[in-house]
C-alpha atoms as a PDB file:
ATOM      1  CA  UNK A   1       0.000   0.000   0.000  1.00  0.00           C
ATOM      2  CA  UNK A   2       0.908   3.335  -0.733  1.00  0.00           C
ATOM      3  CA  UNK A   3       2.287   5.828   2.083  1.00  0.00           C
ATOM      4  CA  UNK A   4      -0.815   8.802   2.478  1.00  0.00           C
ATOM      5  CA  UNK A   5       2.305  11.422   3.068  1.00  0.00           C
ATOM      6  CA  UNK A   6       5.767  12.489   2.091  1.00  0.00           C
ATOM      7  CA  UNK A   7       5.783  15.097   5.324  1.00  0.00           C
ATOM      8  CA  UNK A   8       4.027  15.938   8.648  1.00  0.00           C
ATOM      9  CA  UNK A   9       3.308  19.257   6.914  1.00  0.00           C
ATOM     10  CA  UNK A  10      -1.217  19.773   7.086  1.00  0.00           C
ATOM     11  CA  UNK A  11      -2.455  19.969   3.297  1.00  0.00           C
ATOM     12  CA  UNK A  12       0.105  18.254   1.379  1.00  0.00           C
ATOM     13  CA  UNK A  13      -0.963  18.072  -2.130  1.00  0.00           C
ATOM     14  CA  UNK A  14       0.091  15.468  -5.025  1.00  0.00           C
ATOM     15  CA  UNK A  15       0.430  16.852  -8.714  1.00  0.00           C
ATOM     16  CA  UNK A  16       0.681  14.869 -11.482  1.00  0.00           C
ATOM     17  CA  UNK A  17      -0.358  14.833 -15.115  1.00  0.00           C
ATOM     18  CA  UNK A  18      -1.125  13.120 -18.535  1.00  0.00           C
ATOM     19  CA  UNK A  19      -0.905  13.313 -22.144  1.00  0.00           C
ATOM     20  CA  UNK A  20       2.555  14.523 -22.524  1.00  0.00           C
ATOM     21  CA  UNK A  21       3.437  12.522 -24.756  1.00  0.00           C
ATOM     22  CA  UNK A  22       0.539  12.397 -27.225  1.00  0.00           C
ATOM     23  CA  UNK A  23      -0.097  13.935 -30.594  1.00  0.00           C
ATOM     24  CA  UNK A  24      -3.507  15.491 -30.238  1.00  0.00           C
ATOM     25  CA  UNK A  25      -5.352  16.675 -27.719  1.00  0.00           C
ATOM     26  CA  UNK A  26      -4.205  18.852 -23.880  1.00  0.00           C
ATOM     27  CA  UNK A  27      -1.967  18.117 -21.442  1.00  0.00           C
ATOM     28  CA  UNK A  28      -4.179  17.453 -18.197  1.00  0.00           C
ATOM     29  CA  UNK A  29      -3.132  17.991 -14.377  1.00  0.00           C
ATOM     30  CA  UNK A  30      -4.897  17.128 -11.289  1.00  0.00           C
ATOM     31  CA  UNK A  31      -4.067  18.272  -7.745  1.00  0.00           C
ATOM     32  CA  UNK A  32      -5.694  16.429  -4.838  1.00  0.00           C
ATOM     33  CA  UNK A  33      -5.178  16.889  -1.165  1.00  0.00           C
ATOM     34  CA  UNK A  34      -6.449  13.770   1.224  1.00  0.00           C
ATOM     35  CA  UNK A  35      -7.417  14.061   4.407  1.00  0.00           C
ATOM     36  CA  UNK A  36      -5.626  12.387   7.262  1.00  0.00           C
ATOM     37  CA  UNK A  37      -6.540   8.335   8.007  1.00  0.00           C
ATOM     38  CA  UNK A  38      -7.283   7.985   4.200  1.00  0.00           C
ATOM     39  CA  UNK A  39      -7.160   4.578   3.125  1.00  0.00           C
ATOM     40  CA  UNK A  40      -7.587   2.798  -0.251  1.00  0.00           C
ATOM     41  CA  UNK A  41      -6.233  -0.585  -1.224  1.00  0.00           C
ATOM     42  CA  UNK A  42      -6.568   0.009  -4.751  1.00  0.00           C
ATOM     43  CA  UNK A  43      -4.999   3.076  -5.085  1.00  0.00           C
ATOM     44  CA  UNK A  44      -2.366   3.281  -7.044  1.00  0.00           C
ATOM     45  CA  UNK A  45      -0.217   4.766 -10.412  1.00  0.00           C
ATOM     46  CA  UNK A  46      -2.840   5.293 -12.917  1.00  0.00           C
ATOM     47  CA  UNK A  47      -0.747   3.177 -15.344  1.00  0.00           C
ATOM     48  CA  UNK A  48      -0.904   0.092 -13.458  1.00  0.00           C
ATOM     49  CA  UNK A  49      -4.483   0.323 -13.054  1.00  0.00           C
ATOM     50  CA  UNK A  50      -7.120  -0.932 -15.943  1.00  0.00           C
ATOM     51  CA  UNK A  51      -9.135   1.573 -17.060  1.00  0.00           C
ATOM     52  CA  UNK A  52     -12.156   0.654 -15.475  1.00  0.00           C
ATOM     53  CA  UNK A  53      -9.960   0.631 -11.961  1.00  0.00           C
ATOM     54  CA  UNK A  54      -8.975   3.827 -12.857  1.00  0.00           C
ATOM     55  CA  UNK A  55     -13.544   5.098 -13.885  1.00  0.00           C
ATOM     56  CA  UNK A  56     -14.315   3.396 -10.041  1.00  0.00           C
ATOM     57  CA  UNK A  57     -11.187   5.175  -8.119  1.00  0.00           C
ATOM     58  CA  UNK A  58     -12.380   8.443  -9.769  1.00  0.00           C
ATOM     59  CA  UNK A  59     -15.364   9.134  -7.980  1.00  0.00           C
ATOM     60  CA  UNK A  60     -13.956   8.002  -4.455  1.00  0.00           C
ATOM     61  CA  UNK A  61     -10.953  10.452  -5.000  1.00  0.00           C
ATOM     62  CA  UNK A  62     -12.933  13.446  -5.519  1.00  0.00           C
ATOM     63  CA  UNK A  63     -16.111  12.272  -3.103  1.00  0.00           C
ATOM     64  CA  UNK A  64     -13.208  11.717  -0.159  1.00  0.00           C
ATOM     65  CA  UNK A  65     -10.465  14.265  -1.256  1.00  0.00           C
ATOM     66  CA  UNK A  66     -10.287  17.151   1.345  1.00  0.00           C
ATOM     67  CA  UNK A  67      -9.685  18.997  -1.633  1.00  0.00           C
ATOM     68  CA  UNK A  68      -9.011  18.168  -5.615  1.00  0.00           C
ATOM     69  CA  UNK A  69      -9.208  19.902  -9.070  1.00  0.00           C
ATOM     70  CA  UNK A  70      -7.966  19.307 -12.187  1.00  0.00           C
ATOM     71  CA  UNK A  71      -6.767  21.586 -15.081  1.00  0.00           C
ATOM     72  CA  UNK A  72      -5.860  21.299 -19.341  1.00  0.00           C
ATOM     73  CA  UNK A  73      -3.015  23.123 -21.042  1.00  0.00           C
ATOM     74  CA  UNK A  74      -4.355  22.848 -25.022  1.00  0.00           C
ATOM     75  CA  UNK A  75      -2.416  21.639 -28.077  1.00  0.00           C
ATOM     76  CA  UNK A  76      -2.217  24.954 -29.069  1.00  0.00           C
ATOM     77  CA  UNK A  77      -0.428  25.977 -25.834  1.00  0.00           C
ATOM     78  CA  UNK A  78       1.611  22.952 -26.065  1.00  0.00           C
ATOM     79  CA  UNK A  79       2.682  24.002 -29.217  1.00  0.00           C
ATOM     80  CA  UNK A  80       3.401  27.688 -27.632  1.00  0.00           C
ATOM     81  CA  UNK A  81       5.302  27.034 -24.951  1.00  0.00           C
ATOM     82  CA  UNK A  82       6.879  23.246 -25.431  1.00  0.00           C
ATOM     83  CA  UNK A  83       5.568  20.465 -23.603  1.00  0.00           C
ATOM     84  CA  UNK A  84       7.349  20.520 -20.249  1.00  0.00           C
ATOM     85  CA  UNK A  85       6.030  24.150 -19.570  1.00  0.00           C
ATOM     86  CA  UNK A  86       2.975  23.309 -20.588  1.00  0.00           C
ATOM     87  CA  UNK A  87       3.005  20.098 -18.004  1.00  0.00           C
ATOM     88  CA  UNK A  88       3.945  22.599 -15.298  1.00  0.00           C
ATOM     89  CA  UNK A  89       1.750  25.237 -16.483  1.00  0.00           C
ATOM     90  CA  UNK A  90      -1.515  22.773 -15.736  1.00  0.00           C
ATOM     91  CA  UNK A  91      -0.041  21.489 -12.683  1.00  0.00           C
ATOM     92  CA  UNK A  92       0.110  25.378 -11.474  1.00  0.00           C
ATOM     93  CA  UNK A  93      -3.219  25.808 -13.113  1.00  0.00           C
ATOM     94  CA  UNK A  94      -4.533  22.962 -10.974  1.00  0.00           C
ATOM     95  CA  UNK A  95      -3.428  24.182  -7.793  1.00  0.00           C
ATOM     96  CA  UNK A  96      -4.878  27.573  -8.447  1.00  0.00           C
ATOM     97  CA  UNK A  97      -8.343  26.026  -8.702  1.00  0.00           C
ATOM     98  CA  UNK A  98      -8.334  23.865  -5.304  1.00  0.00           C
ATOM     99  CA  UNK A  99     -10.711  25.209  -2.689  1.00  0.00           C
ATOM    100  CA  UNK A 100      -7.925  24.521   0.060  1.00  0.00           C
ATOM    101  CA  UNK A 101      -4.669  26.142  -0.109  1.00  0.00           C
ATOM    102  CA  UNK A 102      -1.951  23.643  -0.240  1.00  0.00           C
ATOM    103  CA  UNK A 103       0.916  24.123   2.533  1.00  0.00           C
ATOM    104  CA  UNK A 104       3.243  21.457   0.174  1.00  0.00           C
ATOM    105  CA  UNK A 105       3.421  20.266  -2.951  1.00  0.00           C
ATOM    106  CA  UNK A 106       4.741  16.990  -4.206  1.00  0.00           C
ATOM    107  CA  UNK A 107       4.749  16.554  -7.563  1.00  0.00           C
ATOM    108  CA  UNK A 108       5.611  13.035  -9.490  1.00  0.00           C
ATOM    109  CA  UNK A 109       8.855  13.485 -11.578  1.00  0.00           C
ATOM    110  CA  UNK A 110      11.907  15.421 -11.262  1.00  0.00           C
ATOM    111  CA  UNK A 111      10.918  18.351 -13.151  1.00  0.00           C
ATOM    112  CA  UNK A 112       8.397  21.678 -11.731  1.00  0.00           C
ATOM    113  CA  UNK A 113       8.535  24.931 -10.850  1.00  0.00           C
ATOM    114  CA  UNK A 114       8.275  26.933  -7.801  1.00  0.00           C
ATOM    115  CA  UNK A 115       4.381  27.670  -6.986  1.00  0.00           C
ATOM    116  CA  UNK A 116       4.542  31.269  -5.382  1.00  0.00           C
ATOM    117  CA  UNK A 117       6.463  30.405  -1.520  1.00  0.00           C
ATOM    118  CA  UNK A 118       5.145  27.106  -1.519  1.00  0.00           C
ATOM    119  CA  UNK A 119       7.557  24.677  -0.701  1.00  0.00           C
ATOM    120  CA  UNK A 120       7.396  21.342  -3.219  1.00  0.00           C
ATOM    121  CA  UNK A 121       9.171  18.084  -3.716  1.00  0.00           C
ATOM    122  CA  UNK A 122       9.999  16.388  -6.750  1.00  0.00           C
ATOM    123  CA  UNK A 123       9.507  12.334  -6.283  1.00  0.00           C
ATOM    124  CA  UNK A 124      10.649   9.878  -9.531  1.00  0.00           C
ATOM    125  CA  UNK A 125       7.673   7.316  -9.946  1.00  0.00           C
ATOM    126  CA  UNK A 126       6.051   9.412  -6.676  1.00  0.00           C
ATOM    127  CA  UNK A 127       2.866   7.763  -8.334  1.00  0.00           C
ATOM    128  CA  UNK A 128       3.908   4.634  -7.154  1.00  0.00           C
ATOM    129  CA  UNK A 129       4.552   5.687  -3.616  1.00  0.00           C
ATOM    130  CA  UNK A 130       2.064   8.069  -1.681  1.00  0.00           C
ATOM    131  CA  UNK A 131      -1.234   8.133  -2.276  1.00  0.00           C
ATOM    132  CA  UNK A 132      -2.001  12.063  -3.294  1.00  0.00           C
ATOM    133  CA  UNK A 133       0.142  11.930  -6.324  1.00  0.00           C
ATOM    134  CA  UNK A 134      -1.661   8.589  -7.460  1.00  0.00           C
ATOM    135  CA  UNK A 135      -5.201   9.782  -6.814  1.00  0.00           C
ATOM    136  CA  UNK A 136      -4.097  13.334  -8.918  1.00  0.00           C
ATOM    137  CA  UNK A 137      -2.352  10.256 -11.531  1.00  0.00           C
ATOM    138  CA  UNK A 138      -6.040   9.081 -11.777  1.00  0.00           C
ATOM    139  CA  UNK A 139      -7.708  12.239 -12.118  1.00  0.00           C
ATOM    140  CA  UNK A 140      -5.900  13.619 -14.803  1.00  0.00           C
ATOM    141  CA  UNK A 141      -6.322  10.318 -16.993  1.00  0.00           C
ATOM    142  CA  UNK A 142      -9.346   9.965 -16.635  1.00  0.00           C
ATOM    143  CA  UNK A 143     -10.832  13.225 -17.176  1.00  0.00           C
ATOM    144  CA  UNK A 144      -8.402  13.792 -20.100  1.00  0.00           C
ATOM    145  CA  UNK A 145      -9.363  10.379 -21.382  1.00  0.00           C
ATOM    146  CA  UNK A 146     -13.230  11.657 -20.931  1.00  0.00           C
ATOM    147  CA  UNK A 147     -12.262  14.752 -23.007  1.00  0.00           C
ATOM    148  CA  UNK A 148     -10.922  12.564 -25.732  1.00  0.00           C
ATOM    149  CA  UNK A 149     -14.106  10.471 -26.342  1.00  0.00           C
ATOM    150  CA  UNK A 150     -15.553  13.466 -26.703  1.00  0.00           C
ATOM    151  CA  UNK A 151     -13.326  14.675 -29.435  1.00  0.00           C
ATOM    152  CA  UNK A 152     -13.867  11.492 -31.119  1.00  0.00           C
ATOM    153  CA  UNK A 153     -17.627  12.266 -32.153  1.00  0.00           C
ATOM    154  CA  UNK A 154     -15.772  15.237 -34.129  1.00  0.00           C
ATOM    155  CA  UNK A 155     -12.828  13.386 -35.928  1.00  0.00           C
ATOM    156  CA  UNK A 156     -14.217   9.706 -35.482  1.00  0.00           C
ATOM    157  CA  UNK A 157     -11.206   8.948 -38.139  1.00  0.00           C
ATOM    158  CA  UNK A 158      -8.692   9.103 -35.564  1.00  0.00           C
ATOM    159  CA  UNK A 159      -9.782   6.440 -33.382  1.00  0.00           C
ATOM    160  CA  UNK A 160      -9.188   8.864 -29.925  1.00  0.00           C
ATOM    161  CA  UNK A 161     -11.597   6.730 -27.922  1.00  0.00           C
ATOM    162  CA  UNK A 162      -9.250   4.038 -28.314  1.00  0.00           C
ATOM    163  CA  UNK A 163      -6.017   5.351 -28.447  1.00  0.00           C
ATOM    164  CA  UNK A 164      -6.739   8.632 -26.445  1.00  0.00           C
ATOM    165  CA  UNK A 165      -4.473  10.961 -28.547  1.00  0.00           C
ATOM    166  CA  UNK A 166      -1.343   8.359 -28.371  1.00  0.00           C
ATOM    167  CA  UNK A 167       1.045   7.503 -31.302  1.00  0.00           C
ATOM    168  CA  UNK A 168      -0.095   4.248 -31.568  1.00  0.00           C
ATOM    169  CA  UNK A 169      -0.168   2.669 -35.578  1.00  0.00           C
ATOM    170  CA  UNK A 170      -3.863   3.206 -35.731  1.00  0.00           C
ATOM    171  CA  UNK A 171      -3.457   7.408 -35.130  1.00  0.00           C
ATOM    172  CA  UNK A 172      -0.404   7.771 -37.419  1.00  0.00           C
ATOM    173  CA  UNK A 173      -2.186   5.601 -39.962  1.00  0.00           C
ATOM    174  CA  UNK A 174      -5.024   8.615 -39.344  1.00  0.00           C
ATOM    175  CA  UNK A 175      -3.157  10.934 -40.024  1.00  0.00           C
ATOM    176  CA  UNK A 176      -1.211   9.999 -43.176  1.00  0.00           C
ATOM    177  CA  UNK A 177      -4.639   9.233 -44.423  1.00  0.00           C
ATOM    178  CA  UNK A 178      -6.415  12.455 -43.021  1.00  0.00           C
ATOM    179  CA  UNK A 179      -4.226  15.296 -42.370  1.00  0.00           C
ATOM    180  CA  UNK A 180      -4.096  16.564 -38.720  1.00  0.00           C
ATOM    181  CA  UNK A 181      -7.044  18.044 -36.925  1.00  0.00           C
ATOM    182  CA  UNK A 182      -7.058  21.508 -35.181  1.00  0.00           C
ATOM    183  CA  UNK A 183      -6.183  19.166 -31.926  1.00  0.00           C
ATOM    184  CA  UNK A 184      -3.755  17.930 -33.130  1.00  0.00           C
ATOM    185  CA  UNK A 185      -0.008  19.226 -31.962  1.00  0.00           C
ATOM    186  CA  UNK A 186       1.693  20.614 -34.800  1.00  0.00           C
ATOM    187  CA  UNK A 187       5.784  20.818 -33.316  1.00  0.00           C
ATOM    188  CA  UNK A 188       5.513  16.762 -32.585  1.00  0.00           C
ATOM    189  CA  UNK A 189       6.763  14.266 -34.924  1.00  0.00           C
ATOM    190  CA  UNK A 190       3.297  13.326 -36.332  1.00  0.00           C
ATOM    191  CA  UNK A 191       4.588  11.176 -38.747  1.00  0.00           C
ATOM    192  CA  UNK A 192       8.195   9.835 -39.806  1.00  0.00           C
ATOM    193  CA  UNK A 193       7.576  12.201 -42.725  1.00  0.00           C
ATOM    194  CA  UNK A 194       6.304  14.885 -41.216  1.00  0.00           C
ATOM    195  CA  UNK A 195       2.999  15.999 -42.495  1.00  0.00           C
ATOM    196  CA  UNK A 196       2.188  19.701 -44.043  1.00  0.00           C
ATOM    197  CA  UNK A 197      -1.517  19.012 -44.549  1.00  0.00           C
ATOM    198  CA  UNK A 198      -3.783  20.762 -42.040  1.00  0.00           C
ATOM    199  CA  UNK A 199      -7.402  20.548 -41.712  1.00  0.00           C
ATOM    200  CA  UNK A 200      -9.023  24.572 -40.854  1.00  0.00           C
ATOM    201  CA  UNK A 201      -5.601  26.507 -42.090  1.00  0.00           C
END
């Protein structure tokens, strides 16, 4: 089981996100504070859930979470500012929208930036070891997984329910046939030839 805290400190919040390494659609953050004595046995990184782990946990996480919120950086932003800022960006973006200030952040990674005086820890695979940085692991795939079904009633060519943005065969197969999408990221490789052809120029 996961430890509930890296500190002693009240409010600790865990930030994590997904979608960085997709070719369409936002980067998505979630920041969730638990309360003390929280337990789940399931909890865990998103990735070595199943999806439909990851649709029951959602609802427990933000029914329990002393606090939680989650935030999107769009492909168009991505393309802006490069996708590490952009990862950071939503993480910052999240914690500006919880309803409880944190009094620490850890994030999962070794990468972030400092969030006004708040001090913050970067943990490598901190999804895999306390329990706020899972539960904001969870949030952020599944509501950015959410978006992408939705997207997929627009450009049902690219398959985005299934492969939720990711360069998977299916998507680059999309694309080559298709052209790109106003979703998709336009400064990733899209293709190993990379594609000029643009849907809404």
């Amino acid at each position: 089981m996961l430890e509930l805290k890296y500190t002693t400190i009240p409010n600790e919040a865990g930030c994590d996100e997904a979608g960085r390494g997709c070719l369409a659609g936002p980067v998505v953050a979630a920041a969730v504070i638990l309360p003390e004595g929280f337990r789940n046995e399931l909890l865990n990184d998103s990735k070595q859930l199943t999806e439909r782990q990851r649709e029951s946990l959602r609802p427990v996480i933000e029914r329990e979470a002393t606090a939680w919120a989650v935030a999107f950086v769009d492909n168009r932003e991505i393309d802006e500012v490069n996708i590490l800022n952009a990862s950071i960006l939503a993480m910052h973006r999240a914690l500006d929208a919880l309803k409880v200030r944190p009094e620490y952040i850890i994030v999962d990674g070794n990468r972030f930036r400092p969030y006004g005086e708040t001090p913050y820890a970067c943990i490598v695979k901190g999804d895999g070891k306390y329990m706020s940085i899972a539960a904001a692991s969870i949030l952020a795939k599944t509501h950015r997984d959410e978006y992408m079904r939705q997207l997929e009633a627009e450009y049902p060519a690219y398959h985005w329910a299934k492969n939720k943005g990711y360069p998977t065969r299916d998507h680059r197969q999309a694309i080559a046939g298709h052209g790109i999408t106003p979703y998709h990221r336009r400064t990733f490789h899209l293709l190993e030839e990379q594609l000029t052809l643009n849907f809404n120029d």
